[in-house]
Protein backbone atom coordinates (compact mmCIF):
# COMPACT_ATOMS: atom_id res chain seq x y z
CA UNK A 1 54.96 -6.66 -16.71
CA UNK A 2 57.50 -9.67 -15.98
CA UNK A 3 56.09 -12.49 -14.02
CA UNK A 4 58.44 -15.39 -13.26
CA UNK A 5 57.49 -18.24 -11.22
CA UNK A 6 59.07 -19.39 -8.17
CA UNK A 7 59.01 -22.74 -7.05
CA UNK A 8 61.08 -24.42 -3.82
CA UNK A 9 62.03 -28.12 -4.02
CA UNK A 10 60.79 -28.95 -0.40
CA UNK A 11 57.28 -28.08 -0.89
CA UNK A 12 55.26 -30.28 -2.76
CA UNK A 13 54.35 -29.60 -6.92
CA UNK A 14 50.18 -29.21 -6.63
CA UNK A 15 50.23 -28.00 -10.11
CA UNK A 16 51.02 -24.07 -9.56
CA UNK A 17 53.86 -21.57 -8.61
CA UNK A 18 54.38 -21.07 -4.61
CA UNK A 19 55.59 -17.96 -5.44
CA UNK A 20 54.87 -15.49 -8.23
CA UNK A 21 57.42 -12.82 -8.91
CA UNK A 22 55.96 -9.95 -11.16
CA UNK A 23 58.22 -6.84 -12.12
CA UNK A 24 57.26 -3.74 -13.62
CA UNK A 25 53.41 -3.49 -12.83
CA UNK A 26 51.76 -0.31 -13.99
CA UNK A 27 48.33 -1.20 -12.76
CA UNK A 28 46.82 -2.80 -10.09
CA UNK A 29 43.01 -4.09 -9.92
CA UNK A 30 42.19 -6.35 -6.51
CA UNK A 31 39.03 -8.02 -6.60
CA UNK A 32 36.84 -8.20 -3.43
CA UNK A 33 35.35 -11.80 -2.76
CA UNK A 34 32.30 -12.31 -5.63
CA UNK A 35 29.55 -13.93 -4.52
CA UNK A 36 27.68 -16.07 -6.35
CA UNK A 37 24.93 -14.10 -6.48
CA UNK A 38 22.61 -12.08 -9.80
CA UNK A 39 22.02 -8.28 -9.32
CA UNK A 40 19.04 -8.73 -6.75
CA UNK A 41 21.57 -10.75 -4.70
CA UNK A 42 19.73 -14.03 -5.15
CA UNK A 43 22.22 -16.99 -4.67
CA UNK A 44 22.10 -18.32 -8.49
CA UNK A 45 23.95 -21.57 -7.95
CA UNK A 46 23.37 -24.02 -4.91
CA UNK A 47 26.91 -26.17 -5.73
CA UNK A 48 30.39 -25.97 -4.94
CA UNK A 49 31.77 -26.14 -8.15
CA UNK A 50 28.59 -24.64 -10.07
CA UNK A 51 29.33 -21.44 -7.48
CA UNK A 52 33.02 -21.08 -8.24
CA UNK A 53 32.49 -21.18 -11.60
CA UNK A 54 29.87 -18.61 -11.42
CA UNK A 55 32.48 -16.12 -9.35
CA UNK A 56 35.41 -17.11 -11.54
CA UNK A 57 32.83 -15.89 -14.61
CA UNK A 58 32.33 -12.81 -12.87
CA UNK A 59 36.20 -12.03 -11.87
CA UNK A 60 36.78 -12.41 -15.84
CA UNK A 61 33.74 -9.95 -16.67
CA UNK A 62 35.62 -7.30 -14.12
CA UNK A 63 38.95 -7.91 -15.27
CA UNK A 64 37.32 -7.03 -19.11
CA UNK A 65 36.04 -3.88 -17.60
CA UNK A 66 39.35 -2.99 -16.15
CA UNK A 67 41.28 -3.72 -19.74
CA UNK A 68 42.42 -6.49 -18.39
CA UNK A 69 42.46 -10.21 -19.00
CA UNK A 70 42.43 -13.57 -16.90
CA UNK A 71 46.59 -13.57 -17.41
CA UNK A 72 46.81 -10.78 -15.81
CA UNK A 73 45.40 -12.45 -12.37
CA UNK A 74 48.58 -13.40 -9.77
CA UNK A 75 46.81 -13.92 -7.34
CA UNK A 76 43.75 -15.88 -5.48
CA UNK A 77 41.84 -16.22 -2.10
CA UNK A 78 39.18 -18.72 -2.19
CA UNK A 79 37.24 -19.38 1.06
CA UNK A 80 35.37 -22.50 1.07
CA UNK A 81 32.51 -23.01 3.88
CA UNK A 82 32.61 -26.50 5.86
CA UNK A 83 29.40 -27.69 4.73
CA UNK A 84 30.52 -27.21 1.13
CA UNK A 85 32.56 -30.67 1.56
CA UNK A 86 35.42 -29.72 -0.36
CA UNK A 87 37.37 -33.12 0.90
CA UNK A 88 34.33 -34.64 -1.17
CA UNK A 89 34.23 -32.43 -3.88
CA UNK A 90 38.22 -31.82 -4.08
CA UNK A 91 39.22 -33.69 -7.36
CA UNK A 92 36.56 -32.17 -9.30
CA UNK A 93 37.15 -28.41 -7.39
CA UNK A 94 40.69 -29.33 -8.90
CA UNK A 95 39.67 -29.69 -12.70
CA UNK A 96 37.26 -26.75 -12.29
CA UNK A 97 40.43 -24.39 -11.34
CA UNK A 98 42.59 -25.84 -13.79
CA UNK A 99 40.14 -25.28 -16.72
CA UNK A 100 40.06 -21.50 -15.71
CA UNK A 101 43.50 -21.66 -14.48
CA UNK A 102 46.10 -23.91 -16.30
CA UNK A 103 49.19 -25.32 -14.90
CA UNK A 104 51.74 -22.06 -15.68
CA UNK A 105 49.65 -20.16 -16.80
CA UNK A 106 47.66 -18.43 -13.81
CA UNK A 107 47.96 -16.85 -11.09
CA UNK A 108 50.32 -18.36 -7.97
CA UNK A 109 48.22 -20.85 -6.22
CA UNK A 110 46.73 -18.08 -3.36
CA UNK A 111 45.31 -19.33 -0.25
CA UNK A 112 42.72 -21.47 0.04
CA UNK A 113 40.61 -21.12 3.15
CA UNK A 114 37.75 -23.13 4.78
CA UNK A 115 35.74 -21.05 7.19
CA UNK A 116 32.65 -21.97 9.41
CA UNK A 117 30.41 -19.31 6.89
CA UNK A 118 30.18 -16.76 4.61
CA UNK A 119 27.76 -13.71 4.47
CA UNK A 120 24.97 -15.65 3.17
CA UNK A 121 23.53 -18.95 4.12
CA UNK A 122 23.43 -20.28 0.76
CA UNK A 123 27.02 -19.44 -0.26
CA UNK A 124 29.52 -22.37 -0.37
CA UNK A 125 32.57 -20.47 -1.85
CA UNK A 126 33.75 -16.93 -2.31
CA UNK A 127 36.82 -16.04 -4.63
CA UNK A 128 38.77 -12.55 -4.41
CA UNK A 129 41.71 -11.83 -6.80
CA UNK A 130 44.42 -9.18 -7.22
CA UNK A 131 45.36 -8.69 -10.98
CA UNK A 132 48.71 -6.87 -12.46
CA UNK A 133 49.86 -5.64 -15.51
């Protein structure tokens, strides 16, 4: 696979491509949104960042199980709830994604939502992913 990023001079640099371009995929693997949740579905983290760490854990444990590896991710959706206070928690959300995700070296920035809820009370953030190789 060939993955070359594409970046456009009147948007602003936030550390990641605005564009991915990836040639030659022979597999596919997209991620539904993880929960934060242990096998029982028990929510196992009460925290914004201590949740998408958890989910960002458990991407990397499917992508293994697919034969695949974090690099291979080129592409994110995170959807952040309102009363997670990402405005609050936003510089250390930041270092949290860049210490699974460094600058050039993951996946084109995705979208980043904030919705009224998710499908549990407790859950602050969910993360699906697409991965290509």
């Amino acid at each position: 696979m060939q993955r070359t990023e594409i970046t456009n001079v009147r948007l602003p640099s936030l550390g990641f491509p605005w564009a991915l371009h990836v040639k030659e995929v022979k597999e596919w693997l997209f991620i539904s949104g993880v929960p934060p949740m242990d096998e029982a579905g028990k929510v196992v983290e009460h925290d914004l960042i201590g949740q998408f760490r958890y989910e960002v854990e458990r991407i990397r444990e499917l992508l293994v199980d697919a034969g695949m590896g974090m690099e291979d991710l080129v592409y994110l959706t995170v959807t952040v709830t309102e009363k997670a206070d990402l405005y609050k928690e936003w510089t250390r959300f930041g270092e949290a994604y860049l210490a699974f995700f460094p600058a050039g070296k993951g996946p084109a920035g995705g979208t980043l939502r904030i919705a009224q809820g998710l499908s549990h009370p407790k859950m602050l953030v969910e993360v699906e992913a697409i991965a290509a190789r």
